[in-house]
C-alpha atoms as a PDB file:
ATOM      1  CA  UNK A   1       4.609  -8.417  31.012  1.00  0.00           C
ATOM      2  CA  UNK A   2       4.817 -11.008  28.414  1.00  0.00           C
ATOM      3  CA  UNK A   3       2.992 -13.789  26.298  1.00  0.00           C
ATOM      4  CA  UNK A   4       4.857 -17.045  25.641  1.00  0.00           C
ATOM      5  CA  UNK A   5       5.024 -20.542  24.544  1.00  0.00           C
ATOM      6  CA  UNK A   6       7.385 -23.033  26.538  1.00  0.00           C
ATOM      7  CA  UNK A   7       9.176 -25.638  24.689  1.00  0.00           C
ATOM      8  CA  UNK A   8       7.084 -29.149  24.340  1.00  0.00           C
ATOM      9  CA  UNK A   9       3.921 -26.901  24.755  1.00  0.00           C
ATOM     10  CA  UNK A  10       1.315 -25.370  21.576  1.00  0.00           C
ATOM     11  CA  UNK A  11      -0.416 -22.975  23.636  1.00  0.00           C
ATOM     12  CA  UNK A  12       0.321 -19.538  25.101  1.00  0.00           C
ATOM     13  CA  UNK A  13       0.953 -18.475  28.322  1.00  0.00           C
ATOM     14  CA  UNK A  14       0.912 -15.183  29.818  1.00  0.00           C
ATOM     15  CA  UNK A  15       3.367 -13.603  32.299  1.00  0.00           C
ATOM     16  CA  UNK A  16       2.965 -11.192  34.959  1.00  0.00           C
ATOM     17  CA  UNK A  17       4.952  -8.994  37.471  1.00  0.00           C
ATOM     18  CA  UNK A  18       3.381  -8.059  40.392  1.00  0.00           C
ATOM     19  CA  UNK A  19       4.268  -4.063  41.176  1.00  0.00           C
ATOM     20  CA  UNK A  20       3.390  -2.465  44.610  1.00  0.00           C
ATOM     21  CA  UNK A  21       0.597   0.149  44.058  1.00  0.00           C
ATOM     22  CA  UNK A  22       2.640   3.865  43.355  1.00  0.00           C
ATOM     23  CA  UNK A  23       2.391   6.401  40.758  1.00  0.00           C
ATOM     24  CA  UNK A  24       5.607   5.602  39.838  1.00  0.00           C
ATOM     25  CA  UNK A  25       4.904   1.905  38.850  1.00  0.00           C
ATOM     26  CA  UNK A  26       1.324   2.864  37.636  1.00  0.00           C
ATOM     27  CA  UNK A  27       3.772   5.003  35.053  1.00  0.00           C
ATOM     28  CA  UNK A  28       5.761   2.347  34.385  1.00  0.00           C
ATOM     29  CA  UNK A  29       3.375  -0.406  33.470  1.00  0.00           C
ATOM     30  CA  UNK A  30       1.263   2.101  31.595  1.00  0.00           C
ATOM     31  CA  UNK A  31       4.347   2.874  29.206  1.00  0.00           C
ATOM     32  CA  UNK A  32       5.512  -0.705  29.812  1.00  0.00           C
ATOM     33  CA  UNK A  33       2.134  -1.882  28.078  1.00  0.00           C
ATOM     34  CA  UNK A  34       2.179   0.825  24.948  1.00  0.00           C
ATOM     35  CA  UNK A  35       5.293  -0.701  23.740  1.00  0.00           C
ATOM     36  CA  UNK A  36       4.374  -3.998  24.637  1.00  0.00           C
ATOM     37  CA  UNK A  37       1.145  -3.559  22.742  1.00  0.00           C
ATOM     38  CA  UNK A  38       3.610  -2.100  19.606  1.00  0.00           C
ATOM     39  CA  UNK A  39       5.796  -5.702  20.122  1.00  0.00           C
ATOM     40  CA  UNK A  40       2.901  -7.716  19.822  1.00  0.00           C
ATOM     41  CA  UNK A  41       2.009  -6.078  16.454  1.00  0.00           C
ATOM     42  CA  UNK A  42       5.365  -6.470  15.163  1.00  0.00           C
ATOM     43  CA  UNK A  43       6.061  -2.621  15.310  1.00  0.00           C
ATOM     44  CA  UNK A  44       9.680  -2.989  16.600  1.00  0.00           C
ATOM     45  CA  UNK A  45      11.219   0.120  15.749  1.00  0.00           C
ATOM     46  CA  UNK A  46       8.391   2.036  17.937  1.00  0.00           C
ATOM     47  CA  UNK A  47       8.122  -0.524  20.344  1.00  0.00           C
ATOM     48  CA  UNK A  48      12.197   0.047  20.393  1.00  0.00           C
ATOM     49  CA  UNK A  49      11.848   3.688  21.296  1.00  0.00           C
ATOM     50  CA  UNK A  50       9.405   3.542  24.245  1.00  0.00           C
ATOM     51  CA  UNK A  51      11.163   0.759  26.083  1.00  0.00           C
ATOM     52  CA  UNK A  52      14.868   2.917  25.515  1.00  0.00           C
ATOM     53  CA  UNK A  53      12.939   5.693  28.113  1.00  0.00           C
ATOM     54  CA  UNK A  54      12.494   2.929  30.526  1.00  0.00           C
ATOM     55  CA  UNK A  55      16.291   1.874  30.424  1.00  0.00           C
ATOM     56  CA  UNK A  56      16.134   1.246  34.280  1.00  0.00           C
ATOM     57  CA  UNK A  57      13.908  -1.338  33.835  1.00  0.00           C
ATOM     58  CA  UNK A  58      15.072  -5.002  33.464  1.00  0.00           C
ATOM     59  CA  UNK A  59      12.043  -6.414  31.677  1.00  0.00           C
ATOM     60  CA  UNK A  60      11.993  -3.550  29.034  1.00  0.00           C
ATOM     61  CA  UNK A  61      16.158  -3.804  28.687  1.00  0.00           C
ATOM     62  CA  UNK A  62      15.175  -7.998  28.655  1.00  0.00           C
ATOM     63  CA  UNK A  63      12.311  -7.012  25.596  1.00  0.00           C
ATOM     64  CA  UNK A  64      15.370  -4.960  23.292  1.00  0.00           C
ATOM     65  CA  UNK A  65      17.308  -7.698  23.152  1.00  0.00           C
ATOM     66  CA  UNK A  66      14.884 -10.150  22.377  1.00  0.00           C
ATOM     67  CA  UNK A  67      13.850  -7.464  19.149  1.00  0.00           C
ATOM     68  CA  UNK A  68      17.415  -7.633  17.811  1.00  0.00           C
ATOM     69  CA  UNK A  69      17.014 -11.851  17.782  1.00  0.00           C
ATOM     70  CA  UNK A  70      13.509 -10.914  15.955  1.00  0.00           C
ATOM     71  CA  UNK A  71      14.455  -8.607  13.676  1.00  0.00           C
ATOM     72  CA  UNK A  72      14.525 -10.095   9.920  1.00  0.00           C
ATOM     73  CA  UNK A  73      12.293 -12.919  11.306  1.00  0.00           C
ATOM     74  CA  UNK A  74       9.464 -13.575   8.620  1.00  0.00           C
ATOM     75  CA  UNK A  75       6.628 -14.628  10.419  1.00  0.00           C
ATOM     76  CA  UNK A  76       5.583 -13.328  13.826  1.00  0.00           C
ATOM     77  CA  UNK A  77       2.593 -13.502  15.626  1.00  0.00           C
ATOM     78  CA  UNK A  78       2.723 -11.883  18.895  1.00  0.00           C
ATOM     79  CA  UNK A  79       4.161 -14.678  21.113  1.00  0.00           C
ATOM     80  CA  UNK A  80       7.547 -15.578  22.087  1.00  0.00           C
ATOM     81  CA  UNK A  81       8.825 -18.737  21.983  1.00  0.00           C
ATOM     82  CA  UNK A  82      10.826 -20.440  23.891  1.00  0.00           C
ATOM     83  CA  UNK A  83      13.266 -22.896  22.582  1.00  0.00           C
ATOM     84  CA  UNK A  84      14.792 -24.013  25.760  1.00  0.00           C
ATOM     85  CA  UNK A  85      13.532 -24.974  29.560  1.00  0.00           C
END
């Protein structure tokens, strides 16, 4: 779902949802995980457009907003980081 460092920490953690087992969901995280993927490179436009098909989903709505506080940012590698506890 995500990779993160908390405030007062250096190293990354990573953050997972736990989904009950349908086709649905199996959709989901596999479409959830392409755009993810695109985040984590820094490729925000495309990562923009896949998570705008899963607008029902609060972690993907959560991941567009975060893009608009990244956009413009020089230096990214991947991991969000958090600021605040």
């Amino acid at each position: 779902m995500d990779e993160v460092i908390v405030k007062g920490k250096s190293k990354s953690v990573k953050i997972y949802e736990p989904l009950e087992t349908t086709s649905e969901n199996e959709q989901l995280k596999e479409t959830y995980e392409e755009a993810f993927t695109l985040y984590q490179r820094g490729d925000f436009k495309e990562a923009m457009k896949i998570w705008k098909t899963l607008d029902q989903d609060k972690t993907s709505q959560m991941m567009m907003e975060r893009i608009s506080e990244l956009k413009g940012k020089e230096k990214w590698n991947g991991v969000w980081e958090w600021k605040e506890k």
